[in-house]
C-alpha atoms as a PDB file:
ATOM      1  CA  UNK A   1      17.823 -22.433  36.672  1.00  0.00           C
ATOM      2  CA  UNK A   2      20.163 -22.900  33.649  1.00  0.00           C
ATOM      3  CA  UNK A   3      16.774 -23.028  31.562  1.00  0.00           C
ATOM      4  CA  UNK A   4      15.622 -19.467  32.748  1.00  0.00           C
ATOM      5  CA  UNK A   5      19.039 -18.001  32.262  1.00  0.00           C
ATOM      6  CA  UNK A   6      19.441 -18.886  28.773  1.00  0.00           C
ATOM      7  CA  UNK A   7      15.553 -17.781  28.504  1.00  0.00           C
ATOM      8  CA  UNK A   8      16.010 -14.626  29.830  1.00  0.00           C
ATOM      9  CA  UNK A   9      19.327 -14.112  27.863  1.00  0.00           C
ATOM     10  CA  UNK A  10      17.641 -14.896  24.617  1.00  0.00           C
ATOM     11  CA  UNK A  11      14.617 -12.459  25.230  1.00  0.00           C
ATOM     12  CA  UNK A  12      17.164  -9.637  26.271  1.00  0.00           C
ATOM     13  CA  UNK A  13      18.870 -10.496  23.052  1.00  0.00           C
ATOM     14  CA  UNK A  14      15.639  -9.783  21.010  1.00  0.00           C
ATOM     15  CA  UNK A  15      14.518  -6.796  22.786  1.00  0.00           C
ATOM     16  CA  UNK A  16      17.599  -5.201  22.199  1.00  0.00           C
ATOM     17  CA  UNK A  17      17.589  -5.905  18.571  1.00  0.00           C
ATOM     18  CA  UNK A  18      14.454  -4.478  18.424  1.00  0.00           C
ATOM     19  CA  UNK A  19      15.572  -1.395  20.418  1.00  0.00           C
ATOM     20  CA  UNK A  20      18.430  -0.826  17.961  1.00  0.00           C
ATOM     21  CA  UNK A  21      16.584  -1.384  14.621  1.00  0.00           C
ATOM     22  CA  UNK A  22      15.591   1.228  12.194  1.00  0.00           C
ATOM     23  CA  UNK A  23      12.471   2.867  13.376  1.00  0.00           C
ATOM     24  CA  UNK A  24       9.447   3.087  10.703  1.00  0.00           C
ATOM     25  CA  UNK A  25       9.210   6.412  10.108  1.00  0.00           C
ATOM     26  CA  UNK A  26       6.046   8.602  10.805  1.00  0.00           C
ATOM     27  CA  UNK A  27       3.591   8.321   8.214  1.00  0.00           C
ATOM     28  CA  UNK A  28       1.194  10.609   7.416  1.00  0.00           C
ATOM     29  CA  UNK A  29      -2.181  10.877   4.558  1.00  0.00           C
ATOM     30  CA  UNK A  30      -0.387  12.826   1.541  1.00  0.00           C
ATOM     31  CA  UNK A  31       3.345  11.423   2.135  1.00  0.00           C
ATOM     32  CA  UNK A  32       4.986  11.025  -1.406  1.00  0.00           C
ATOM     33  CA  UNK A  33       7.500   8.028  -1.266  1.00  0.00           C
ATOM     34  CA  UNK A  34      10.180   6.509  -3.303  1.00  0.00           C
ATOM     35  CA  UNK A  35      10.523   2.249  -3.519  1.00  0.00           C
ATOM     36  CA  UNK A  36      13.898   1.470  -4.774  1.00  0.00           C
ATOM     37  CA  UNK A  37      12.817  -0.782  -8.395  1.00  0.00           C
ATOM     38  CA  UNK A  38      16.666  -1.652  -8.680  1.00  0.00           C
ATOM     39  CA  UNK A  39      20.449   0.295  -8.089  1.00  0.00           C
ATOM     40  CA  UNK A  40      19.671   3.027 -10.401  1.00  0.00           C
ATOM     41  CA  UNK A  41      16.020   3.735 -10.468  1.00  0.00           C
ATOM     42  CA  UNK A  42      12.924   4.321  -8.209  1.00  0.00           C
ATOM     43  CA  UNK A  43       9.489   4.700  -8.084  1.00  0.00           C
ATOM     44  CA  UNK A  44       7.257   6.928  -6.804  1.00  0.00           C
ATOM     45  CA  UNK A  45       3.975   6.341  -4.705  1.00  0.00           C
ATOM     46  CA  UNK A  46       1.878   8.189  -2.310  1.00  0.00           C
ATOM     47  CA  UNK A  47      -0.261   7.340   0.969  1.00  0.00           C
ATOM     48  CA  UNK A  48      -3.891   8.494   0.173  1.00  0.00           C
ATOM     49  CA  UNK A  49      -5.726   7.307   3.579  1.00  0.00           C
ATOM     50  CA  UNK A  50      -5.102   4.884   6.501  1.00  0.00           C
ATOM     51  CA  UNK A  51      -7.094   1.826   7.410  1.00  0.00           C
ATOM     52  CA  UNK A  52      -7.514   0.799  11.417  1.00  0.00           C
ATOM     53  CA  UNK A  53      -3.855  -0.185  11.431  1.00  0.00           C
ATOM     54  CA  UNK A  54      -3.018  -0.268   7.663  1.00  0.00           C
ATOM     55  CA  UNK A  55      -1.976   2.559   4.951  1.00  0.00           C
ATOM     56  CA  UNK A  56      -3.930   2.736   0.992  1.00  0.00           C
ATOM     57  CA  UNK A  57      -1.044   3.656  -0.801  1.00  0.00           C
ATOM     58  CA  UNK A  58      -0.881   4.422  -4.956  1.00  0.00           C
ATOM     59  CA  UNK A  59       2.100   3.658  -6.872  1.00  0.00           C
ATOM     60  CA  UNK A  60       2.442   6.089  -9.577  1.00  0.00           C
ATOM     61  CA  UNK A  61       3.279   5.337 -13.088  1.00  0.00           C
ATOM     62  CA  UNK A  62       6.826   7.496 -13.141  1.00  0.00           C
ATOM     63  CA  UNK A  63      10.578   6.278 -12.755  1.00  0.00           C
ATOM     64  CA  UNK A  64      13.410   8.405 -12.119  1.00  0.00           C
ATOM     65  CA  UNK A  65      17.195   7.479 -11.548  1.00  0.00           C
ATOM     66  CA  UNK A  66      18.450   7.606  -7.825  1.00  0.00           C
ATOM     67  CA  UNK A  67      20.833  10.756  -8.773  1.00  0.00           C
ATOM     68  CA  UNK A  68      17.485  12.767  -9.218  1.00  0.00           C
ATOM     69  CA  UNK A  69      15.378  14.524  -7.245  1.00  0.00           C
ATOM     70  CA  UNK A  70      11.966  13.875  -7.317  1.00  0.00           C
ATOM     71  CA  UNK A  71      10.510  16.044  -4.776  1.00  0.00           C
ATOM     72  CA  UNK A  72      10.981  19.052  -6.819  1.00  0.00           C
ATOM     73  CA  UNK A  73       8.597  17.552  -9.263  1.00  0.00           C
ATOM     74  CA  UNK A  74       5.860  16.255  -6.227  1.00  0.00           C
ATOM     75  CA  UNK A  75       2.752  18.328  -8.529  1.00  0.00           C
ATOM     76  CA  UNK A  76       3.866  16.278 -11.974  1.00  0.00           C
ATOM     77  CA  UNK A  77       4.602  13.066  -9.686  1.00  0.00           C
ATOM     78  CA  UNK A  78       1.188  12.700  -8.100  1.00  0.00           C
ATOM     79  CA  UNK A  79      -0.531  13.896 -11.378  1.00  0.00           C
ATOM     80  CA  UNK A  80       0.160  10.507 -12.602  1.00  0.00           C
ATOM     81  CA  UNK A  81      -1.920   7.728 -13.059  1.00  0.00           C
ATOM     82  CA  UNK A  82      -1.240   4.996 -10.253  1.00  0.00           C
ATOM     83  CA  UNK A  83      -0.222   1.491 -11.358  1.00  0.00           C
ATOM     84  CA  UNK A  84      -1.023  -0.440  -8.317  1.00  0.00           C
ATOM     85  CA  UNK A  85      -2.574   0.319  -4.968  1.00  0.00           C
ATOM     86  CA  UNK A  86      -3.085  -1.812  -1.949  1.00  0.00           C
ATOM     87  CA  UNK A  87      -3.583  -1.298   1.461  1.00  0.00           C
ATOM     88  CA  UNK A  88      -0.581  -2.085   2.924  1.00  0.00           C
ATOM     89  CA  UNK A  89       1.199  -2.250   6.802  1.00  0.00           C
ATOM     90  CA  UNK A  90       3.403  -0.068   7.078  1.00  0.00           C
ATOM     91  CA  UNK A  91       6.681  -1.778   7.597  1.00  0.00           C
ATOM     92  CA  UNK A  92       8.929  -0.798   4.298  1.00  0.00           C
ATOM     93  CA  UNK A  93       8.678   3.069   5.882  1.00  0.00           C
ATOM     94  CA  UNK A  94      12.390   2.822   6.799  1.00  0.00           C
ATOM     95  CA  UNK A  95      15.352   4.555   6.325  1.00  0.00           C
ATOM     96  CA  UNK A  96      17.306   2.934   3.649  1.00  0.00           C
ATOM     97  CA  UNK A  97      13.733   0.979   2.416  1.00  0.00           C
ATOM     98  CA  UNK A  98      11.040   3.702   0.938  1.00  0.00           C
ATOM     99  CA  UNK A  99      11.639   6.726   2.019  1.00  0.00           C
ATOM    100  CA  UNK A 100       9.420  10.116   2.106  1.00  0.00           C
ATOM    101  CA  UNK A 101      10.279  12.812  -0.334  1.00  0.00           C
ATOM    102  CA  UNK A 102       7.364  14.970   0.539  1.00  0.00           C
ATOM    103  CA  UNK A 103       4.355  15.626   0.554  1.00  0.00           C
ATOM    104  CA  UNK A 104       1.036  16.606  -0.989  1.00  0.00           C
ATOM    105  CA  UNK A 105      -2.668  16.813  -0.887  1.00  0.00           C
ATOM    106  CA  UNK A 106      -4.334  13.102  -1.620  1.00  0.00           C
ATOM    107  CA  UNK A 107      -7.047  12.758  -3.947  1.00  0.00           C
ATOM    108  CA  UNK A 108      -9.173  10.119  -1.555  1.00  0.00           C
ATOM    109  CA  UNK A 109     -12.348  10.587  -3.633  1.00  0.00           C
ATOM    110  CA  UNK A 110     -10.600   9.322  -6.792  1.00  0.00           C
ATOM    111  CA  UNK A 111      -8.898   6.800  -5.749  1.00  0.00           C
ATOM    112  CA  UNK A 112     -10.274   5.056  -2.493  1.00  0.00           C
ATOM    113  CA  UNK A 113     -11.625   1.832  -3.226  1.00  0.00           C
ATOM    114  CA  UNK A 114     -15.002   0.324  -2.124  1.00  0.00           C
ATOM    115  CA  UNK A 115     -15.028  -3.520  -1.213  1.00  0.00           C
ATOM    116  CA  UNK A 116     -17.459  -6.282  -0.964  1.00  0.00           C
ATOM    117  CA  UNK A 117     -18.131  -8.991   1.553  1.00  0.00           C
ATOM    118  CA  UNK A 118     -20.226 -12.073   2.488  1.00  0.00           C
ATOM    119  CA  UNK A 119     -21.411 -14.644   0.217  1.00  0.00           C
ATOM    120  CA  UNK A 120     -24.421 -15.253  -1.923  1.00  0.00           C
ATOM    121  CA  UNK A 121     -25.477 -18.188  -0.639  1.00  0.00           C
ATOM    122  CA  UNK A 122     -26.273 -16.043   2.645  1.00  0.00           C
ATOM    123  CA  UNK A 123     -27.197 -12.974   2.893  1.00  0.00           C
ATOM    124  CA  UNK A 124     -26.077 -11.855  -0.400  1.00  0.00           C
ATOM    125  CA  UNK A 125     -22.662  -9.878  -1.399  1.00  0.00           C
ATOM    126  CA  UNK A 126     -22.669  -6.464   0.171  1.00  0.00           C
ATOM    127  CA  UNK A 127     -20.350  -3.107  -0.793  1.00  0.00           C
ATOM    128  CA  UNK A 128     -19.069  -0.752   1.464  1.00  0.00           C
ATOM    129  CA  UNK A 129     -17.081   1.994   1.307  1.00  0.00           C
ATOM    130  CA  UNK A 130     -13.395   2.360   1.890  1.00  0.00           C
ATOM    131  CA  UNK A 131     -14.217   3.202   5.611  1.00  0.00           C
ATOM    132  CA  UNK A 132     -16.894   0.627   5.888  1.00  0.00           C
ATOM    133  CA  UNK A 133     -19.288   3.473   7.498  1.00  0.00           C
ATOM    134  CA  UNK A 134     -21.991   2.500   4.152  1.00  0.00           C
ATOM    135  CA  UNK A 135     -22.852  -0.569   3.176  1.00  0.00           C
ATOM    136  CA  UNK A 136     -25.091  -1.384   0.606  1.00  0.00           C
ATOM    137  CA  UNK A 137     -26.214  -5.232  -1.496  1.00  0.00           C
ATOM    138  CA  UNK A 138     -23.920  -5.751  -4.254  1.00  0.00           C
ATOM    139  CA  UNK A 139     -24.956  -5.862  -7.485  1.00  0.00           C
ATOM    140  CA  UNK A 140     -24.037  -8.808  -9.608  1.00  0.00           C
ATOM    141  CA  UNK A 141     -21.380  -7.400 -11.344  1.00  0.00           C
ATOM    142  CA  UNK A 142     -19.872  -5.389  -8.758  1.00  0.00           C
ATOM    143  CA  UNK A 143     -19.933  -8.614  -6.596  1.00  0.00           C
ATOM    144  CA  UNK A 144     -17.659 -10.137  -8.914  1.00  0.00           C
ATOM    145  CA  UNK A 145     -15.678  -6.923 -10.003  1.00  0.00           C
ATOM    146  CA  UNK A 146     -15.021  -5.010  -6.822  1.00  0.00           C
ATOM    147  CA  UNK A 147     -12.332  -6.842  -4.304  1.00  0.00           C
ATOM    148  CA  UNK A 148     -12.187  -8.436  -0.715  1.00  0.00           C
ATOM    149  CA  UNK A 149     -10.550  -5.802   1.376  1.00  0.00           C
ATOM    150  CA  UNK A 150      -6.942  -7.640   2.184  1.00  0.00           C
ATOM    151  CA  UNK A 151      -4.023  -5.993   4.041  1.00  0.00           C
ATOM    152  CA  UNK A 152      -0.847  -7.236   2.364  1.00  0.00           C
ATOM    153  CA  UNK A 153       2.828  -6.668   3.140  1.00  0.00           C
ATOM    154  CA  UNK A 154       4.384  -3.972   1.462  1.00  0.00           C
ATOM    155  CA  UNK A 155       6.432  -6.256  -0.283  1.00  0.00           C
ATOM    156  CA  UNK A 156       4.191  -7.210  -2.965  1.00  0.00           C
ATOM    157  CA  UNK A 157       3.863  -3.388  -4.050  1.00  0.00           C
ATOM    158  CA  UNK A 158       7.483  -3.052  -4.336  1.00  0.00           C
ATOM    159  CA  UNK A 159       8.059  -6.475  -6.200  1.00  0.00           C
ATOM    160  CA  UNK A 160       5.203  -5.825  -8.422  1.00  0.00           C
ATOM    161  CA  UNK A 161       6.636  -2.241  -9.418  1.00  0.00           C
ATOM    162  CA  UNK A 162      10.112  -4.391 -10.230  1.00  0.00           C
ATOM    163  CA  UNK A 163       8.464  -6.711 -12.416  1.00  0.00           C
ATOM    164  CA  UNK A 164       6.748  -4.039 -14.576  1.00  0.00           C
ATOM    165  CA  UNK A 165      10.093  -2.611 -15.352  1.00  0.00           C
ATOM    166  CA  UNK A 166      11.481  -5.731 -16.191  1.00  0.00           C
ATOM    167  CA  UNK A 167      13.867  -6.559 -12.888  1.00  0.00           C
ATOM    168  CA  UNK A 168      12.208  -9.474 -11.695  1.00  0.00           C
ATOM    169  CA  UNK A 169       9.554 -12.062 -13.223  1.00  0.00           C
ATOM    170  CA  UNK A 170       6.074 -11.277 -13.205  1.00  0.00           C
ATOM    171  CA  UNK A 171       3.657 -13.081 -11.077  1.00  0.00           C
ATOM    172  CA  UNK A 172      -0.415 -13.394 -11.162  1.00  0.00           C
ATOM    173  CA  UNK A 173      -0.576 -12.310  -7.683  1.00  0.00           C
ATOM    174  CA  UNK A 174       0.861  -8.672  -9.212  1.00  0.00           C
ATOM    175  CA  UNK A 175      -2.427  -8.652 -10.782  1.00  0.00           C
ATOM    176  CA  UNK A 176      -4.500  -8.419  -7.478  1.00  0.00           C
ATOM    177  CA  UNK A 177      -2.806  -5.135  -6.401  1.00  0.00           C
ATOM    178  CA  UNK A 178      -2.948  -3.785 -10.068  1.00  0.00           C
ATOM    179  CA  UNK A 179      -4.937  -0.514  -9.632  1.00  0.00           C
ATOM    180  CA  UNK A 180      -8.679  -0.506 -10.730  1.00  0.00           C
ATOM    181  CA  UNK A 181      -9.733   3.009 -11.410  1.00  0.00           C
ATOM    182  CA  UNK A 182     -13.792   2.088 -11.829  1.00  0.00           C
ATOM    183  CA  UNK A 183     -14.019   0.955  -8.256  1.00  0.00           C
ATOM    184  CA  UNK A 184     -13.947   4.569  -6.575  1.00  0.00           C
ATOM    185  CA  UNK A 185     -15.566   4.343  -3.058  1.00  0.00           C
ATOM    186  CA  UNK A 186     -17.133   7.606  -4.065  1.00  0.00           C
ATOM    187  CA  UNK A 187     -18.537   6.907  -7.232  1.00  0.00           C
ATOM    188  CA  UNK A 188     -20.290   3.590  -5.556  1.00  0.00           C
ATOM    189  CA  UNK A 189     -21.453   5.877  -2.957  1.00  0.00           C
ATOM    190  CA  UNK A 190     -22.862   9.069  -4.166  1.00  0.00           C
END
């Protein structure tokens, strides 16, 4: 009896810490974002298309200071040439974490990826697009040059931004998320 109470204490506990918590906001294809890269600066970034459960984001190649504001400059910001891209959850979409600064159209056909799966030793690598609706035999070199698809943490994106601008120490695994402009789903798929 004791057991249960403390059991059902402790789950009413956690349900009511996740009642009060900061909702993820509502994200939408074409949000422009900001990721805090340290007290003074952030960076910009931009959802381009969602993934079953998951978000592609680009993080764009600009850095303003926090007394700015970058939404009046959304056309120059997501002109830019991305840094890294990833698909991502979408749990850093928080007030006080990255938060939306506007909004404009997404360029999907330049920047959505293709992937590859299987092995060789089976039936061979295979390609498909970014919404896995075509899929095609990998060539040799795109077998080895396009990625796995991988849903990662959002974290990585915003530590990997901080390390290019010199806050924290830069890691291989910044590499993987590193965006690769010759792996366009729609270039692989014409």
């Amino acid at each position: 009896m004791v057991l249960e109470r403390a059991f059902e204490a402790h789950h009413s506990i956690g349900r009511l810490m996740l009642n009060n918590a900061r909702s993820v906001s509502d994200v939408s294809i074409g949000d422009v974002f900001t990721i805090p890269v340290d007290d003074q600066r952030r960076s910009a970034g931009q959802v381009v298309s969602e993934y079953i459960s998951a978000l592609y984001v680009i993080i764009l190649d600009r850095i303003f200071g926090t007394d700015e504001d970058p939404s009046l400059r959304l056309d120059d910001l997501t002109g830019s040439e991305p840094l890294f891209s990833r698909l991502i959850f979408d749990s850093r979409f928080r007030p006080g974490m990255w938060e939306m600064i506007g909004h404009a159209a997404a360029d999907s056909e330049r920047y959505l990826p293709a992937f590859t799966y299987g092995a060789a030793e089976l039936d061979g690598v295979k390609i498909t697009n970014f919404s896995g609706s075509e899929v095609r035999h990998a060539t040799e070199s795109e077998s080895k040059e396009i990625p796995r698809r991988a849903i990662d943490s959002p974290l990585i994106l915003e530590k990997a931004i901080q390390a290019h601008h010199g806050i924290r120490r830069w890691l291989p695994a910044f590499e993987e998320v590193r965006h690769r402009p010759g792996i366009a789903s729609a270039k692989l798929f014409d």
